[in-house]
Protein backbone atom coordinates (compact mmCIF):
# COMPACT_ATOMS: atom_id res chain seq x y z
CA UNK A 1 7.69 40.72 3.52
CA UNK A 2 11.64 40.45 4.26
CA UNK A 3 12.25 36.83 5.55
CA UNK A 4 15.20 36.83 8.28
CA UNK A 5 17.01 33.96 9.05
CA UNK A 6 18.66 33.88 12.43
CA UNK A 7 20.64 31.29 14.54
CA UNK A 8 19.19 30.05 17.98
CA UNK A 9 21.10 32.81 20.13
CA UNK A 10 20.82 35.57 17.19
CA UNK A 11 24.16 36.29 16.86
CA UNK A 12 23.72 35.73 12.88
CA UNK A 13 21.03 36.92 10.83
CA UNK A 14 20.51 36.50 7.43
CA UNK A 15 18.19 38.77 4.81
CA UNK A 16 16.22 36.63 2.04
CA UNK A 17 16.00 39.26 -0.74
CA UNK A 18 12.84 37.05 -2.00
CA UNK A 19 10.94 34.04 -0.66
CA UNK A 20 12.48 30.70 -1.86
CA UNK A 21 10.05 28.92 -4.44
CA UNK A 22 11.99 25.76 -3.93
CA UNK A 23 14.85 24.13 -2.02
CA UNK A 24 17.09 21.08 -1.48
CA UNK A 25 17.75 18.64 1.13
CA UNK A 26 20.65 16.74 0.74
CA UNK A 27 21.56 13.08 2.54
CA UNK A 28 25.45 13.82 2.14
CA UNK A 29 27.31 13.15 4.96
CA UNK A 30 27.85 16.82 6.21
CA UNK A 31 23.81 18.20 5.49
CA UNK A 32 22.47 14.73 6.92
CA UNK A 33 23.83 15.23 10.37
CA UNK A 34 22.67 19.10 10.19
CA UNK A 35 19.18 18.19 9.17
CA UNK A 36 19.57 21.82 7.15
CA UNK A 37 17.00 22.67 4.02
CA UNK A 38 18.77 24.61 1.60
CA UNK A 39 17.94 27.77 -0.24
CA UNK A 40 19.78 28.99 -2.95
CA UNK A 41 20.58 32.85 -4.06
CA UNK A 42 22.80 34.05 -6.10
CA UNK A 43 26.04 36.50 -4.91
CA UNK A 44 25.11 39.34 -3.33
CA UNK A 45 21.57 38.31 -2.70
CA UNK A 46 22.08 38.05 0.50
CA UNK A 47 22.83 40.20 4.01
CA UNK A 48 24.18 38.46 6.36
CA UNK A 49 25.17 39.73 9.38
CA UNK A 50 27.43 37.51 11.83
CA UNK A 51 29.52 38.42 14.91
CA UNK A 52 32.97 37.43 15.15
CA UNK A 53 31.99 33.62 16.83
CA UNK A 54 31.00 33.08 13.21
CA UNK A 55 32.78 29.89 11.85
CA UNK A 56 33.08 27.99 8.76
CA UNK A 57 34.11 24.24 7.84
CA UNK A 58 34.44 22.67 5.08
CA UNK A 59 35.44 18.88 4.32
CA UNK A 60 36.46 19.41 0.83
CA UNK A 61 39.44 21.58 1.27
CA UNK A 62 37.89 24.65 0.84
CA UNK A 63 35.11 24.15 -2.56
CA UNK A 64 32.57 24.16 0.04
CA UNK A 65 31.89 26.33 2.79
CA UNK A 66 29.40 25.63 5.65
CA UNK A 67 29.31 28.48 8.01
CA UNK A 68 27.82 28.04 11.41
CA UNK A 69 27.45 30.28 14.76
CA UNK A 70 30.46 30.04 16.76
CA UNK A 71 28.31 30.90 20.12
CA UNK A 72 25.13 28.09 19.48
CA UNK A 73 25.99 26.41 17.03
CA UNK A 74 23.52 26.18 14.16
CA UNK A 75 24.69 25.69 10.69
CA UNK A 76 23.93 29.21 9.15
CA UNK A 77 24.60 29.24 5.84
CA UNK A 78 26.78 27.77 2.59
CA UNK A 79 28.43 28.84 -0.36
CA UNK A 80 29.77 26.56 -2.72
CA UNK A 81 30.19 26.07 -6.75
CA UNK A 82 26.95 26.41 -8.74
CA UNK A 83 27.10 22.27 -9.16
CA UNK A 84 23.24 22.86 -10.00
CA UNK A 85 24.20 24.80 -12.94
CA UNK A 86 26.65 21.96 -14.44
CA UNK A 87 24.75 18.35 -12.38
CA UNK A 88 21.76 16.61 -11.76
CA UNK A 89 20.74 16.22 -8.15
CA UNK A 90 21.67 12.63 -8.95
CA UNK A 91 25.31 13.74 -9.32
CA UNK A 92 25.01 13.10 -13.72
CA UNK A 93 26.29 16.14 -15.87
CA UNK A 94 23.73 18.05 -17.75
CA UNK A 95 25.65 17.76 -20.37
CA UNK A 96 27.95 15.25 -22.06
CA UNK A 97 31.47 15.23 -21.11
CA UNK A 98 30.78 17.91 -18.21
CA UNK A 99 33.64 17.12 -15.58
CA UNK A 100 35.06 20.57 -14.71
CA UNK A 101 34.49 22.68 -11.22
CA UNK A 102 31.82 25.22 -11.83
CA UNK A 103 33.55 28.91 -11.91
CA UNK A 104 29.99 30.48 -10.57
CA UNK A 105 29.42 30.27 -6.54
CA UNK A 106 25.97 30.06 -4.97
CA UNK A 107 24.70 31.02 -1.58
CA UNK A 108 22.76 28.66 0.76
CA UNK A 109 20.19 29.42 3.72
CA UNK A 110 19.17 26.53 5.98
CA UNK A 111 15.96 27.45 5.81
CA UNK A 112 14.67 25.89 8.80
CA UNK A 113 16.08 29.15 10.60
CA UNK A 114 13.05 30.86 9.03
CA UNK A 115 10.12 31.08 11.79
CA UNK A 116 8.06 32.82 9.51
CA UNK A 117 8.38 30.45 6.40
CA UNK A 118 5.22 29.05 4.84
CA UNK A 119 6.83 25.69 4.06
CA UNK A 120 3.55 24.63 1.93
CA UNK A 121 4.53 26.88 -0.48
CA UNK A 122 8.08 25.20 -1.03
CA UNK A 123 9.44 22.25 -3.36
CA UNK A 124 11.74 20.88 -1.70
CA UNK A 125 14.12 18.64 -3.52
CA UNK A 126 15.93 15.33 -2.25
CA UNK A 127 19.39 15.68 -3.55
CA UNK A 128 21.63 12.41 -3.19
CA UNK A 129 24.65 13.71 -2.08
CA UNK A 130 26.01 10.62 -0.03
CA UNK A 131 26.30 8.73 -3.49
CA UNK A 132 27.22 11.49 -5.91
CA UNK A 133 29.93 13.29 -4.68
């Protein structure tokens, strides 16, 4: 079963090439306000289709991209470095002396744009965002 994501007026949809397994929700400043529960594919996972309304923001000068529908409104989608690859959720390097900017992007779904998603069947992790970056 394909899972679509789509926006409130569906002017962007969004093809899971898999069900998520697990997910993050993050308390930054930026994901708090959207409420948004992130899932994470790699590039070219994903099809997303968007009209020309879509926009994008990002308070970081451009590392991070949050996309959103121009027309409604909703926060869409993400893609930012692959911190998960280099940092803990707690913002901590995986490894010692870790400080660069990972060179791998990922891909982010707010999930909650998912009508058909069996949420029981999700981890979702908290990821402390407000305090580690």
């Amino acid at each position: 079963m394909t899972l679509i994501a789509t926006c409130h007026c569906g002017a962007t949809s969004i093809a899971l090439p898999h069900p998520p397994t697990q997910a993050k929700q993050c308390n930054c400043s930026y994901c708090a306000r959207t409420g948004a529960v992130w899932g994470y594919f790699g590039p070219g996972e994903l099809d997303i289709r968007a009209n020309d309304d879509e926009r994008s923001y990002s308070a970081s000068d451009g590392l991070n991209q949050h996309h959103f529908c121009g027309n409604c409104g909703m926060q869409t989608w993400g893609d930012s470095p692959d911190w998960a690859a280099m940092y803990n959720a707690d913002g901590t390097p995986k490894a010692p002396g870790v400080t660069a900017v990972p060179a791998t992007r990922v891909y982010a779904v707010n999930l909650r744009l998912i009508d058909d998603l069996d949420w029981s069947a999700l981890t979702v992790q908290q990821v402390d965002g407000l305090n580690s970056w």
